[in-house]
Protein backbone atom coordinates (compact mmCIF):
# COMPACT_ATOMS: atom_id res chain seq x y z
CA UNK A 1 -177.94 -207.35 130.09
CA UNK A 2 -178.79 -209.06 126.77
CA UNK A 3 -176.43 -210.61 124.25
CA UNK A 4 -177.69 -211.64 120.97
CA UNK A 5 -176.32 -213.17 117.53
CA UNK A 6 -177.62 -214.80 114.23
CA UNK A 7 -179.64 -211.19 113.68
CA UNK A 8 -180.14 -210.19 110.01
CA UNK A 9 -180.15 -206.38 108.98
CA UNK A 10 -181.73 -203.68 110.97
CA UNK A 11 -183.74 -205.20 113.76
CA UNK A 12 -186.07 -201.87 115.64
CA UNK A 13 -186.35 -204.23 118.58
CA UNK A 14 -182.48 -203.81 119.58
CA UNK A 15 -182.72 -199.97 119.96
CA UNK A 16 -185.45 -200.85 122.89
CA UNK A 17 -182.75 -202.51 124.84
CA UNK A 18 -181.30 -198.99 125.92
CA UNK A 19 -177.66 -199.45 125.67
CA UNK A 20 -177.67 -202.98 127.77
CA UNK A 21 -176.90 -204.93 125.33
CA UNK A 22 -174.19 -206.45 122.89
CA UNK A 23 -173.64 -209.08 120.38
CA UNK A 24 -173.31 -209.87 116.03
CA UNK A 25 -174.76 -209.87 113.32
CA UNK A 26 -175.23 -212.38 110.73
CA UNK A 27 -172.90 -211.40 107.72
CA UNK A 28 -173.71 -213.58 104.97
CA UNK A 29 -170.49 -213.86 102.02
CA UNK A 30 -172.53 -213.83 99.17
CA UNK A 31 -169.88 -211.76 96.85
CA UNK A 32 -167.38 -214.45 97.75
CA UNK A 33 -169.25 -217.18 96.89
CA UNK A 34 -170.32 -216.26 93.64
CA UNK A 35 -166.28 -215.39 92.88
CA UNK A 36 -165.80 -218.74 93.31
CA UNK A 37 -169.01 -219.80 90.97
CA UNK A 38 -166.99 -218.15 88.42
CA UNK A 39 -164.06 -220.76 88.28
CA UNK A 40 -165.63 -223.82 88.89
CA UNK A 41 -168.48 -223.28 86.64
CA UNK A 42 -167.18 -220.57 83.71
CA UNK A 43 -170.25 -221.16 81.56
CA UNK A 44 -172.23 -219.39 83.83
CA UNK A 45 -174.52 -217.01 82.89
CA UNK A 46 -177.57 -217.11 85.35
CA UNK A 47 -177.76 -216.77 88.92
CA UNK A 48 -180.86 -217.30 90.49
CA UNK A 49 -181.36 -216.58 93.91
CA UNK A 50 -183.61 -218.01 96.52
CA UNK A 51 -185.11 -216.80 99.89
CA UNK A 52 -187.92 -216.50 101.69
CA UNK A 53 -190.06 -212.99 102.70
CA UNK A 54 -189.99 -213.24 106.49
CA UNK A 55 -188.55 -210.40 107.90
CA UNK A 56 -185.12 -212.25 108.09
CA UNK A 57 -185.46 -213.26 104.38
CA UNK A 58 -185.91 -210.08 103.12
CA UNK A 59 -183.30 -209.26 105.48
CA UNK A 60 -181.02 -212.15 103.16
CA UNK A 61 -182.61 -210.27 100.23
CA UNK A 62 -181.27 -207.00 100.85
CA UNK A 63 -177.85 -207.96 101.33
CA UNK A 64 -177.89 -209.98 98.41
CA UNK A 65 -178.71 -206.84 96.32
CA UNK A 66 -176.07 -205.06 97.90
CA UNK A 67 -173.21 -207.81 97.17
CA UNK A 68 -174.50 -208.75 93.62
CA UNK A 69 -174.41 -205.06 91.94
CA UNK A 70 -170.71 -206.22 91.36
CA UNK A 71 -171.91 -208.89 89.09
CA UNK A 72 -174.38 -206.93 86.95
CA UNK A 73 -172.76 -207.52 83.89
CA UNK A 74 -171.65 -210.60 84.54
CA UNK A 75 -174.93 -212.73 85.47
CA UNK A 76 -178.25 -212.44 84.50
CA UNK A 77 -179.62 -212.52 88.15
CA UNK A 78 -183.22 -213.60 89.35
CA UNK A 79 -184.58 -213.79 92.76
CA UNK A 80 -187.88 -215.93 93.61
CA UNK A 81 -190.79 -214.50 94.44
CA UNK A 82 -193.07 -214.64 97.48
CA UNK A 83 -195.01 -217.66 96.23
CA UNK A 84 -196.06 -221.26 97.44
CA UNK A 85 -193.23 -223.76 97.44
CA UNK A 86 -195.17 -225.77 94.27
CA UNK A 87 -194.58 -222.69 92.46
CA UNK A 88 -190.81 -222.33 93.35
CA UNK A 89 -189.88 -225.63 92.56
CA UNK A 90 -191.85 -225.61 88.75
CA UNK A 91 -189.71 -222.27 88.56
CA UNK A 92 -186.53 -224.41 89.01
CA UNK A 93 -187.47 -227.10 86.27
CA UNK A 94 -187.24 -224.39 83.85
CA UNK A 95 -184.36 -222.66 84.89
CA UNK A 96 -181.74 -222.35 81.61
CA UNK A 97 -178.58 -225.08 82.01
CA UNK A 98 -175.85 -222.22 82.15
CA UNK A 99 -177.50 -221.39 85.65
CA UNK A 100 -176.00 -221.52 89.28
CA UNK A 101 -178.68 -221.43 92.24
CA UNK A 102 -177.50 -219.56 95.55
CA UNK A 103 -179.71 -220.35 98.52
CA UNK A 104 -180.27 -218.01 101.69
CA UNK A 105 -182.22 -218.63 104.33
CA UNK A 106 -186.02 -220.11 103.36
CA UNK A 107 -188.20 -221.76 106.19
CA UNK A 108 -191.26 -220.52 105.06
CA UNK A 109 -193.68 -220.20 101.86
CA UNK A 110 -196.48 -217.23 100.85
CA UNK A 111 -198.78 -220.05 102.48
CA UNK A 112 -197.24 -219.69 105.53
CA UNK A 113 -195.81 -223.39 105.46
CA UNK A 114 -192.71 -224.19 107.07
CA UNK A 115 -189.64 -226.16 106.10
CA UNK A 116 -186.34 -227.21 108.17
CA UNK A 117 -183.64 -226.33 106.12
CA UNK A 118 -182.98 -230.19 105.78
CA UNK A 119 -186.16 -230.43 104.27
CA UNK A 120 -186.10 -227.70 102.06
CA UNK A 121 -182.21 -228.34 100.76
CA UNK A 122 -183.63 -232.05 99.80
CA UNK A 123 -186.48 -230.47 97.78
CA UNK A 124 -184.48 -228.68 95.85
CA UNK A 125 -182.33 -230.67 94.90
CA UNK A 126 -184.83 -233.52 94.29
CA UNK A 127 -186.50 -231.02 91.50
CA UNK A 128 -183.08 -229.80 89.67
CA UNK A 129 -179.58 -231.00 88.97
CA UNK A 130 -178.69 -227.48 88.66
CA UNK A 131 -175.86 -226.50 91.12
CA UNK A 132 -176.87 -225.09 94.17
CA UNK A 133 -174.53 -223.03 96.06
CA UNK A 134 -175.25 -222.34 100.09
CA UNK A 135 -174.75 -219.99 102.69
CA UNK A 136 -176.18 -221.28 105.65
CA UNK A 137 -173.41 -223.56 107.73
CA UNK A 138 -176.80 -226.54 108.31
CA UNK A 139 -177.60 -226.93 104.38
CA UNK A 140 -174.44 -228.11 103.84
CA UNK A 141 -174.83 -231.80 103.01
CA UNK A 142 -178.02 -232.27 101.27
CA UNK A 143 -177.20 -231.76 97.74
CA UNK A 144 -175.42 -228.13 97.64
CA UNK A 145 -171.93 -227.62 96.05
CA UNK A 146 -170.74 -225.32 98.97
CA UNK A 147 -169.96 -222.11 100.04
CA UNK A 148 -169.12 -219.64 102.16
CA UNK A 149 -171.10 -220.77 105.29
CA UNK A 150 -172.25 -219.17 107.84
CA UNK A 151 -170.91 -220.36 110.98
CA UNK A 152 -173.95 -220.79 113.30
CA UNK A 153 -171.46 -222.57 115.96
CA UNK A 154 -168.56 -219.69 115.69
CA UNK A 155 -171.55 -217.19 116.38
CA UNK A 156 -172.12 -219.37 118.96
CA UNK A 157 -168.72 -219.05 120.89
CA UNK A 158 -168.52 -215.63 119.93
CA UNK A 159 -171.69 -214.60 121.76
CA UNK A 160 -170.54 -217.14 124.46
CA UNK A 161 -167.38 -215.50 125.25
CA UNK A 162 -169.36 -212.17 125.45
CA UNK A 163 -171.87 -213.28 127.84
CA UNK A 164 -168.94 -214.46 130.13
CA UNK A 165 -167.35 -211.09 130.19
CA UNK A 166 -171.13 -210.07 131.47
CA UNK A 167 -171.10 -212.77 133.74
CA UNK A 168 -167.12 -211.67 135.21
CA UNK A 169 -168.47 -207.97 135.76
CA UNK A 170 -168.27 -206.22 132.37
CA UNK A 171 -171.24 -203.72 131.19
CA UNK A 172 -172.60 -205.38 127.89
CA UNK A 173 -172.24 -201.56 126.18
CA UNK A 174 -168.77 -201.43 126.97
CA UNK A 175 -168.16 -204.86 124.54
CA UNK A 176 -168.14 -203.67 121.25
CA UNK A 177 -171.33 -204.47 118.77
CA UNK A 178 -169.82 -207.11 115.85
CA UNK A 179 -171.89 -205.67 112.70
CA UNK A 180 -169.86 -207.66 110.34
CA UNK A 181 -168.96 -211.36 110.98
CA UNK A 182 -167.98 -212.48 108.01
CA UNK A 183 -164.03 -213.34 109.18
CA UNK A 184 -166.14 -215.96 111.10
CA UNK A 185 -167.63 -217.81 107.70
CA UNK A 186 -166.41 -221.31 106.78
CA UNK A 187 -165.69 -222.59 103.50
CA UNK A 188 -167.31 -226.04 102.98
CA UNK A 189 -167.95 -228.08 100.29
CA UNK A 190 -169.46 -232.07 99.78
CA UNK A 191 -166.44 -233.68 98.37
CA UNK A 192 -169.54 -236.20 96.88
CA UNK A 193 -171.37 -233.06 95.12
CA UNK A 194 -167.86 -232.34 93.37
CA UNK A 195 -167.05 -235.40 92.34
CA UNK A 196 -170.53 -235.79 90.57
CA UNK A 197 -169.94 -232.76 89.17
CA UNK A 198 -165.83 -233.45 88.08
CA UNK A 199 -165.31 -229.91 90.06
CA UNK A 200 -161.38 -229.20 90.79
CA UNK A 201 -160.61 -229.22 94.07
CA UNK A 202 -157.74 -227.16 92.93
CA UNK A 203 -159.86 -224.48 92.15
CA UNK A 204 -161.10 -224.30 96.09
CA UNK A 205 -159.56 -221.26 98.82
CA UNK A 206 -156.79 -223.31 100.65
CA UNK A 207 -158.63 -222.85 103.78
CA UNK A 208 -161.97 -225.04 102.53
CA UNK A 209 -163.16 -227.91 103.90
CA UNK A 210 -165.44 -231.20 103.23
């Protein structure tokens, strides 16, 4: 029996498992987040978007399509492209100042090189004081205003408690699959990042955090 979490989109490889197997998928709140750009920032009028193009960044890329169409006339909204880091970062010292960045997931470049996403979150923000908004629970702070996080450590417990009802007898295909784990996002913010910013707290979800 295999349980698995933290997968983005359609991955061929589960289907192989035939039936023995359970788990969730990575649901990324990228509509919610850019609600909440809206209030704290109403001179917005850009959104550009950053991933990588690994499989699990276009994965990131496709849901971001998906959740965005809502904001069509709203934003102006650019992705990156699939080119070396140098590139990206020029791109973001040119970005117009009624822009908000949201970043996915990025750990690698068209080069192939790697980051951590420690030392990708302090590039960025070394090379713009545009804000950046997040969605992965470990960018959270190195410079980003917040988000809706996901919750690597709730996907954690989640696939935790699933393995032990494996372990206590159940059939993994008899524990239903989790396609959307959103309800298991955080919101987070850096209560430093605000206050450079003058950002109302007021204007945060009642359930955020710093």
């Amino acid at each position: 029996p295999i349980v698995f979490c933290g997968i983005n989109g359609e991955a061929a490889q589960i289907w192989q498992l035939e039936g023995n197997y359970t788990g969730l998928w990575e649901s990324p709140s990228i509509a919610e987040t850019v609600r909440l750009i809206q209030p704290l920032f109403p001179n917005t009028k850009n959104l550009f978007i950053i991933n990588d193009y690994s499989a699990s960044g276009r994965a990131w890329y496709k849901d971001a399509q998906e959740a965005l169409r809502e904001f069509g006339g709203t934003f102006t909204i650019r992705h990156n492209g699939n080119v070396p880091y140098t590139e990206l970062l020029k791109s973001l010292e040119t970005l117009p100042p009624d822009t908000v960045i949201l970043c996915g997931g990025y750990s690698s470049d068209s080069d192939g090189i790697y980051f951590s996403q420690t030392d990708f979150q302090r590039l960025l923000s070394s090379h713009t004081n545009i804000p950046i908004f997040g969605l992965l629970g470990t960018s959270i702070g190195l410079g980003q205003v917040g988000g809706k996080y996901v919750d690597p450590y709730a996907q954690g417990m989640l696939a935790g408690k699933m393995a032990r009802a494996v372990l206590e007898g159940k059939k993994a295909s008899q524990i239903p699959l989790l396609r959307d784990s959103s309800d298991y996002n955080r919101w987070i913010f850096d209560a430093a990042v605000m206050q450079k910013l003058s950002l109302n707290e007021k204007l945060l979800p009642p359930d955020a955090t710093f």
